[in-house]
Protein backbone atom coordinates (compact mmCIF):
# COMPACT_ATOMS: atom_id res chain seq x y z
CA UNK A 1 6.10 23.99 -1.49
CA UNK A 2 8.72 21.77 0.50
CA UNK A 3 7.12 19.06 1.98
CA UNK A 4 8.21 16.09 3.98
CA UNK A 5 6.75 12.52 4.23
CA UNK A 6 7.51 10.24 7.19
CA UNK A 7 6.13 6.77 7.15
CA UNK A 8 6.86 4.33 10.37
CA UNK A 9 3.40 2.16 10.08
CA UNK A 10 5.12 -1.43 9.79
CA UNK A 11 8.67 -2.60 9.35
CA UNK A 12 9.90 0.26 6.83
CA UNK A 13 11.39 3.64 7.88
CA UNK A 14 10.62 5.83 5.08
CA UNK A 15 11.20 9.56 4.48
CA UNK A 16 10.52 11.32 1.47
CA UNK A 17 11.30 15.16 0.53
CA UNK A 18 8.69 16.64 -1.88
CA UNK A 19 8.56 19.84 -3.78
CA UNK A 20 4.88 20.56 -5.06
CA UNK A 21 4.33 23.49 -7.57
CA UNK A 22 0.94 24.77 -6.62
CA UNK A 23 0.31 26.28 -10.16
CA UNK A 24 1.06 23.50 -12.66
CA UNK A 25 -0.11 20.58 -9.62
CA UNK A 26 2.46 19.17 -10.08
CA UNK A 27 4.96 16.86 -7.38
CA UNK A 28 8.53 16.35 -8.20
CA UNK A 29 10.72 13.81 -5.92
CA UNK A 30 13.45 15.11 -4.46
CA UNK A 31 14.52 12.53 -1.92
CA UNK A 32 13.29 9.16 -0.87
CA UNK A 33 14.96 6.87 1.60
CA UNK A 34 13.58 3.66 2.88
CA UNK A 35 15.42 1.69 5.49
CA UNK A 36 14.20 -2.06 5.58
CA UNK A 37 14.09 -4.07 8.68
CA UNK A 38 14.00 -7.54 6.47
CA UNK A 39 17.47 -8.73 8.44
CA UNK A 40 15.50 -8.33 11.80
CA UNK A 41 12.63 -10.38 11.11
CA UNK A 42 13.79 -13.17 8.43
CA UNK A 43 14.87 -15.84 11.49
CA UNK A 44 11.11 -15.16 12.68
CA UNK A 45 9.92 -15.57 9.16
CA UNK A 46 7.05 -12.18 9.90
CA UNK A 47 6.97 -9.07 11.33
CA UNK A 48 7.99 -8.59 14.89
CA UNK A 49 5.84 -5.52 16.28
CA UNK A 50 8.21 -4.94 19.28
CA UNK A 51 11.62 -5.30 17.16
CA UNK A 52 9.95 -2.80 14.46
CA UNK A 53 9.38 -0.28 16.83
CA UNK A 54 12.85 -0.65 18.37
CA UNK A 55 14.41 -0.48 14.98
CA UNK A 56 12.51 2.68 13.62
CA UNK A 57 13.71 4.10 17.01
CA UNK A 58 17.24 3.51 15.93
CA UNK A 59 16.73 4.11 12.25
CA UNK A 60 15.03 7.58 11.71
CA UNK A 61 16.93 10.18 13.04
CA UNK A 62 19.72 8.58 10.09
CA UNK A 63 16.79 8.30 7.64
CA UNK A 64 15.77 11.90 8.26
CA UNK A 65 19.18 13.41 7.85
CA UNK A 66 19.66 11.22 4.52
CA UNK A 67 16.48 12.41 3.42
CA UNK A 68 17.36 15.85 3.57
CA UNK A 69 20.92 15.51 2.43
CA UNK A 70 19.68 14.04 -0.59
CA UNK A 71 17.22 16.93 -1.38
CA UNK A 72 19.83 19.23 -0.66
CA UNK A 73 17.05 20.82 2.09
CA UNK A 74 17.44 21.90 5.42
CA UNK A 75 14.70 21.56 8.16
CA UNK A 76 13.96 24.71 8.18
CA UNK A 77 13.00 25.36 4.67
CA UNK A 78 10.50 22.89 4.88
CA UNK A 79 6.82 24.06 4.60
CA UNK A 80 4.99 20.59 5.88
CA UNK A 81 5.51 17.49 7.77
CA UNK A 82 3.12 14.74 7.01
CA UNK A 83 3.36 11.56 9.06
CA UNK A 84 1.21 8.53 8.87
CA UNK A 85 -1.54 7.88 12.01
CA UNK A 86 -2.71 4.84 10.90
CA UNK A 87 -3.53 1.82 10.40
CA UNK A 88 -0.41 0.50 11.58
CA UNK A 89 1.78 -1.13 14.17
CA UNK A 90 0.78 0.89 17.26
CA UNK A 91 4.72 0.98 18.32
CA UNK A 92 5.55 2.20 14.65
CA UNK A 93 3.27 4.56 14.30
CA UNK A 94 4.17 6.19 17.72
CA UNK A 95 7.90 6.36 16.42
CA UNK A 96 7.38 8.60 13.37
CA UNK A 97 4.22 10.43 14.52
CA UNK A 98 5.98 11.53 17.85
CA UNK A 99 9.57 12.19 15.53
CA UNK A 100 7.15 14.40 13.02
CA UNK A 101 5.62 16.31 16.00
CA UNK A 102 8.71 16.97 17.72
CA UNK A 103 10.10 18.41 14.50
CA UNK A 104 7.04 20.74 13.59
CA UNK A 105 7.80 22.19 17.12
CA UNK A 106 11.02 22.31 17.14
CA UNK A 107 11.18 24.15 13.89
CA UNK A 108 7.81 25.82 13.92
CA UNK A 109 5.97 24.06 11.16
CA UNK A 110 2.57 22.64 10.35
CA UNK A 111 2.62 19.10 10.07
CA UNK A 112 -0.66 16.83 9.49
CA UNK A 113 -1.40 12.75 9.81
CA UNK A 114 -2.44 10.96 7.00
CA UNK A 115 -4.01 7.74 6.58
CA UNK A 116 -1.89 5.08 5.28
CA UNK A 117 -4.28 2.91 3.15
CA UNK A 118 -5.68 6.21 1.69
CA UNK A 119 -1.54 7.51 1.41
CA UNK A 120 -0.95 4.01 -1.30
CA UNK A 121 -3.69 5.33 -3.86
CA UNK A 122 -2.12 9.03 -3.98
CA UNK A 123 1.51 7.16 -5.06
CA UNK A 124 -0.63 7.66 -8.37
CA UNK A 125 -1.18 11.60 -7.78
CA UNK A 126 2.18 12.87 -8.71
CA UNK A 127 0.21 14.89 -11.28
CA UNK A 128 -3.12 14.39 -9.58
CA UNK A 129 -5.31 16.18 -11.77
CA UNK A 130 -4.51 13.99 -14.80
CA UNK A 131 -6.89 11.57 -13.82
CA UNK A 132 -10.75 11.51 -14.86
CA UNK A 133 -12.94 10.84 -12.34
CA UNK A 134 -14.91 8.89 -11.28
CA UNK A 135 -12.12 6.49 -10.48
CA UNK A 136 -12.06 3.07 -8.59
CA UNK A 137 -9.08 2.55 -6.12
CA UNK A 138 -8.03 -1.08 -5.19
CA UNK A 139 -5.41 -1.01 -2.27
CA UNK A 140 -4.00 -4.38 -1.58
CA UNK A 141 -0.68 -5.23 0.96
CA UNK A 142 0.01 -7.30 3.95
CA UNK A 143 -2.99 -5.98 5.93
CA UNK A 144 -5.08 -4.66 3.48
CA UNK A 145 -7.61 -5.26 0.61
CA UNK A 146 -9.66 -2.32 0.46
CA UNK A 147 -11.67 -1.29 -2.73
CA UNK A 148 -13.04 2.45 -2.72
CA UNK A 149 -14.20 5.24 -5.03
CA UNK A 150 -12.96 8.30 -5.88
CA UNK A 151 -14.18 11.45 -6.65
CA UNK A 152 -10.97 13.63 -6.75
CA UNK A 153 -7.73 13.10 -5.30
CA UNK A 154 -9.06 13.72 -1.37
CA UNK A 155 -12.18 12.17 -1.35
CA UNK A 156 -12.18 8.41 -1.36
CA UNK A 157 -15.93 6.41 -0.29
CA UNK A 158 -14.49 2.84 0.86
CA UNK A 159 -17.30 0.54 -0.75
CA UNK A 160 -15.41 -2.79 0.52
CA UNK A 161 -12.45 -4.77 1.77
CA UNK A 162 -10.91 -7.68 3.33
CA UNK A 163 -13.78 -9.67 5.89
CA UNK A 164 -11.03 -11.94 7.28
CA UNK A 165 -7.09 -12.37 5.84
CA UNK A 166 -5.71 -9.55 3.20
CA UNK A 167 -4.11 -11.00 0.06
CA UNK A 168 -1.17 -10.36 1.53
CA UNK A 169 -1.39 -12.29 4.68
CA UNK A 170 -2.10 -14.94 2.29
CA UNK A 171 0.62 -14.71 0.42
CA UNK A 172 3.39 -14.75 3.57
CA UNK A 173 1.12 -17.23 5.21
CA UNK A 174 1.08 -19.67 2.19
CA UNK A 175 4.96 -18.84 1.13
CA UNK A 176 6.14 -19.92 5.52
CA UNK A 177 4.18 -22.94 5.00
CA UNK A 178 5.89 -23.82 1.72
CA UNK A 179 8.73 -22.94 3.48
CA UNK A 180 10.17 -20.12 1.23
CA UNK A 181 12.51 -17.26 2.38
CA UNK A 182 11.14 -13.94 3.86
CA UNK A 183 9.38 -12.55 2.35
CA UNK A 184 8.07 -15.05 0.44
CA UNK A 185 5.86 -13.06 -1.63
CA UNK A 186 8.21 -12.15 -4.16
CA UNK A 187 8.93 -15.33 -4.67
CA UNK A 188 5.87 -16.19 -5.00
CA UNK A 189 5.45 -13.97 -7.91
CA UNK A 190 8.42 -15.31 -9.54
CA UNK A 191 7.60 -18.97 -9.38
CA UNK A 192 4.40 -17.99 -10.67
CA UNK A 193 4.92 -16.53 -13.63
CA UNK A 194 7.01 -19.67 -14.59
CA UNK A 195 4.26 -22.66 -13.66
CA UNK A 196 0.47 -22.98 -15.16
CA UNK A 197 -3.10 -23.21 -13.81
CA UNK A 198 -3.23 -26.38 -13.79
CA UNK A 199 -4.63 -26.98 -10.24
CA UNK A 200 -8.20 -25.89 -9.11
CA UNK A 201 -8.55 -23.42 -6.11
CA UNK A 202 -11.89 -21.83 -4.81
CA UNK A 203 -12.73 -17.84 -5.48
CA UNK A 204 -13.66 -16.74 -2.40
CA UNK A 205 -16.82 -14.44 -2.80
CA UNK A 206 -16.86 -13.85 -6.32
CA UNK A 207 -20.21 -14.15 -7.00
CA UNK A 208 -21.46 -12.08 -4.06
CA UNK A 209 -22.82 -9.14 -4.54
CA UNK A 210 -20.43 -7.07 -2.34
CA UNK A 211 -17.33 -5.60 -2.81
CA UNK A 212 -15.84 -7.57 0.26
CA UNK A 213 -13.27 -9.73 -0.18
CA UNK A 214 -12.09 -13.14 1.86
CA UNK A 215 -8.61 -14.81 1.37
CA UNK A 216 -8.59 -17.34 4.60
CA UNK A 217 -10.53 -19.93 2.67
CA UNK A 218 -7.84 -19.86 -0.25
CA UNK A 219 -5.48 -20.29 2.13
CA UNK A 220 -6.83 -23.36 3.84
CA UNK A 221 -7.50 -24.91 0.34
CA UNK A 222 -3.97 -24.54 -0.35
CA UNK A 223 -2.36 -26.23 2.64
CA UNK A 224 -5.03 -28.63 2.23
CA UNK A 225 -4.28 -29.60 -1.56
CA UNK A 226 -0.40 -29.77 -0.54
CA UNK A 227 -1.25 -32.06 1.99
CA UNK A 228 -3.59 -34.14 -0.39
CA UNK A 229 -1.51 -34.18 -3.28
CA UNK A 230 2.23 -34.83 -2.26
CA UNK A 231 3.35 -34.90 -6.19
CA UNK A 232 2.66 -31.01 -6.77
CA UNK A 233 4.79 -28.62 -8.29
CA UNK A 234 5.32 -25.14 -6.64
CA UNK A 235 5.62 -23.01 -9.27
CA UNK A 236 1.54 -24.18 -10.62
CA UNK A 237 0.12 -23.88 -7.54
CA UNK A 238 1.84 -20.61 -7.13
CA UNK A 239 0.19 -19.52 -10.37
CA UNK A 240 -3.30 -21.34 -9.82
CA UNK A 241 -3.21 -19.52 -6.48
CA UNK A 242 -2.37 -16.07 -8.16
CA UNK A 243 -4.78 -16.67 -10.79
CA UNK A 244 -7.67 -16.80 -8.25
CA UNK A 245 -6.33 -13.92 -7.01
CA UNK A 246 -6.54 -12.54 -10.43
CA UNK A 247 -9.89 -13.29 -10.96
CA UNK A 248 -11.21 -12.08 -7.73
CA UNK A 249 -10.22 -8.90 -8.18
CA UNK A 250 -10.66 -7.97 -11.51
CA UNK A 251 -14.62 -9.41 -11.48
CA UNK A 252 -15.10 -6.90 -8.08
CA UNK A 253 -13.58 -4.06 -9.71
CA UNK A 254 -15.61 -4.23 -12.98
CA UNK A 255 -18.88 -4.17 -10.92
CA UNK A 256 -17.59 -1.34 -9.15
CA UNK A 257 -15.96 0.41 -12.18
CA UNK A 258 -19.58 -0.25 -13.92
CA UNK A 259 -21.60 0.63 -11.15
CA UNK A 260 -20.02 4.19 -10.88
CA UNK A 261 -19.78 4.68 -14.33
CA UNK A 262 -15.54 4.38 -13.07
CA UNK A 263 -13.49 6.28 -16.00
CA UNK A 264 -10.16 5.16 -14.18
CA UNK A 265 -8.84 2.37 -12.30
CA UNK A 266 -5.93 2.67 -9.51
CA UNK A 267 -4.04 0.08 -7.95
CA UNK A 268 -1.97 0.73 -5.45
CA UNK A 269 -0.22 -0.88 -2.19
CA UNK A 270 2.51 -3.24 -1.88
CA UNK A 271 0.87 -6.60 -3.24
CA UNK A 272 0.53 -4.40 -6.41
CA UNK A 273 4.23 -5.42 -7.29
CA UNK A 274 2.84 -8.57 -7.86
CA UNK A 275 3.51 -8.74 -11.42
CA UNK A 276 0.36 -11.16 -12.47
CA UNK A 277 -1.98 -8.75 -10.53
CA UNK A 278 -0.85 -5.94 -12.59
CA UNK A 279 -1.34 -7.43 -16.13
CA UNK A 280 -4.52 -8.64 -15.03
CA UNK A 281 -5.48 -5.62 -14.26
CA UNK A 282 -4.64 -3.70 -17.28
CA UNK A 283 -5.76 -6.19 -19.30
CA UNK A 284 -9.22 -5.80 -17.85
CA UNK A 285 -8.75 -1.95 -18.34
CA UNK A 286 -7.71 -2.52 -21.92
CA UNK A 287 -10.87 -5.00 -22.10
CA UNK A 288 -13.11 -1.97 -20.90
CA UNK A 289 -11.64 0.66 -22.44
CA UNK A 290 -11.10 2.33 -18.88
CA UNK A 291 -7.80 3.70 -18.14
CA UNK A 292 -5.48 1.86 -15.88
CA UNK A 293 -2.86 3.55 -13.25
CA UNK A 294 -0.51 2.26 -10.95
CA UNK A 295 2.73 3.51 -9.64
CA UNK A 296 5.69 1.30 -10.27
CA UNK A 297 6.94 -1.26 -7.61
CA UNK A 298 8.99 1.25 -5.69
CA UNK A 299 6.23 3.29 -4.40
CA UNK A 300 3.51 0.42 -3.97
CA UNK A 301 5.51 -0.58 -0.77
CA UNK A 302 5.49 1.88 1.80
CA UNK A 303 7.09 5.36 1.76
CA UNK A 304 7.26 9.01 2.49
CA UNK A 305 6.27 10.08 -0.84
CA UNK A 306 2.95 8.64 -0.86
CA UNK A 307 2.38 10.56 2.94
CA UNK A 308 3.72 13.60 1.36
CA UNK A 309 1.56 13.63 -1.24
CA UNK A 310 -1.65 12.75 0.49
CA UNK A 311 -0.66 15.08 3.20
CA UNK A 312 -0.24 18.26 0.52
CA UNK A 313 -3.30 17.36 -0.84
CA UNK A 314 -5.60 17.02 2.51
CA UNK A 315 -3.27 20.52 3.94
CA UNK A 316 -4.15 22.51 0.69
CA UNK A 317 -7.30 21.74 -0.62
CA UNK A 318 -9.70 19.93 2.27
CA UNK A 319 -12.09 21.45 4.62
CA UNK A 320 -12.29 18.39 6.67
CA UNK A 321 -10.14 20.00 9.50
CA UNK A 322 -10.46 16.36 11.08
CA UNK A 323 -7.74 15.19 9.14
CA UNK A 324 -5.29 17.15 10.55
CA UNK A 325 -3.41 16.43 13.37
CA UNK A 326 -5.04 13.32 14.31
CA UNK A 327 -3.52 10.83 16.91
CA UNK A 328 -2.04 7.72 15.83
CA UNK A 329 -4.80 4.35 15.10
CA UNK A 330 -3.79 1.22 14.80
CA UNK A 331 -6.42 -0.29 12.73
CA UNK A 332 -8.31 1.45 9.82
CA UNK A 333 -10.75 4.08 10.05
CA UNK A 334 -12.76 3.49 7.06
């Protein structure tokens, strides 16, 4: 089974050719191409809703014909087009979801929408039934911190997220006040991973019992320390920042993995690149004996291979025919 992925939901133009062999369940990659839109935003140091949608416009016909090329596929041989609906940029999302429509029609194929935040966790499905369930699922990017269960590979109960800022608003929002480069988390992670803890930061909701999480506060204790203690060095309050990161999550996700009786953990999304996020997170699975999974940093950010997937998945095996063929939402349906 051919299957295409088409991902327009921010600043990344991503299209992805999949083959999926329905007997072993099993997803091989046979093309991924992601244009980035970095060199259009950096001077604005963020996202620019109106220039992303302008440059998806101009990017995906060249993205689509790469990502085919690549595969050695032609449209027609293709079985499904998956596009993402949402949550998103609602200019974005237009882009692709109006490109994959056009193209089922055009070529008289099924396609089907998939949900974005729900699209990062199956980057760890290429061989989706390897995983024991019960399984928790932390998501985290620039919009997002969402913590959910799973019970297979297409059913996902969100049990909490972000209340105000994601972690990764935090992490652009605290790197354009330092006044790093865009995007500043990367460098972020770099300069942490070379300083200490050696400042104190607050752990926003930690002790709550919830699974919610709240990164504005961090933030403003940040600027505020910067602006209280002129001597500091940025590479320890990079890693006292990350380290109450750190400790957020992996306290939320151990009640969550204990209170489901979790026999796998999944991180996923593009904060997941963050390099002290990951060891903390297998070192927690290591601690509990629970297996950890998480897709390496080229499919945490966005791309089609993740929509692919998810969209194979929810096309072959769910009887929820509201998943298919939705229209595009900008903010998350969960």
């Amino acid at each position: 089974m051919l299957i295409l992925g088409i991902d327009t939901s921010c600043d990344d133009t991503s299209i992805a050719v999949m083959d999926y062999n329905t007997n072993e369940r099993k997803f091989t990659i046979l093309s991924n191409v992601i244009s980035s839109q970095i060199k259009a935003h950096v001077e604005y140091g963020g996202i620019v809703p109106e220039i992303a949608s302008r440059e998806h416009l101009k990017n995906i016909t060249t993205v689509f014909s790469m990502a085919l090329d690549n595969a050695g596929v032609k449209a027609g041989e293709l079985d499904l087009i998956a596009v993402t609906a949402g949550p998103g940029l609602s200019g974005s999302l237009i882009v692709g979801y109006s490109f994959a429509k056009g193209l089922a029609i055009a070529n008289n194929k099924p396609y089907i929408t998939v949900d974005h935040i729900k699209a990062h966790t199956a980057a760890n499905f290429m061989e989706p039934y390897a995983i024991d369930y019960p399984a928790v699922s932390l998501t985290i990017s620039g919009g997002h911190s969402s913590l959910s269960v799973l019970d297979s590979p297409i059913e996902a109960k969100f049990i909490g997220g972000t209340i105000d800022d994601a972690v990764g608003e935090l992490f652009d929002k605290t790197a354009r006040y330092l006044n790093l480069a865009y995007p500043g988390g990367p460098i972020l992670d770099k300069m942490a991973r070379e300083g200490e803890p050696l400042y104190k930061l607050p752990k926003p909701l930690i002790n709550e019992d919830n699974y919610n999480f709240s990164f504005s506060g961090l933030k403003t204790a940040v600027i505020n320390f910067t602006r209280l203690n002129k001597d500091f060095e940025i590479k320890h309050l990079a890693h006292s920042m990350t380290r109450s990161i750190c400790d957020i999550f992996t306290k939320k996700i151990e009640a969550a993995a204990k209170a489901c009786g979790a026999k796998t953990i999944l991180l996923s999304g593009g904060v997941a690149c963050n390099s002290m996020i990951r060891e903390s997170i297998k070192e927690l699975g290591a601690r509990k004996k629970i297996a950890v999974l998480m897709p390496p940093p080229i499919l945490c950010t966005d791309n089609g291979v993740m929509i692919a997937i998810l969209g194979a998945l929810n096309y072959l095996y769910s009887d929820d025919k509201n998943l298919k063929n939705s229209d595009v939402y900008p903010t998350t349906r969960w």
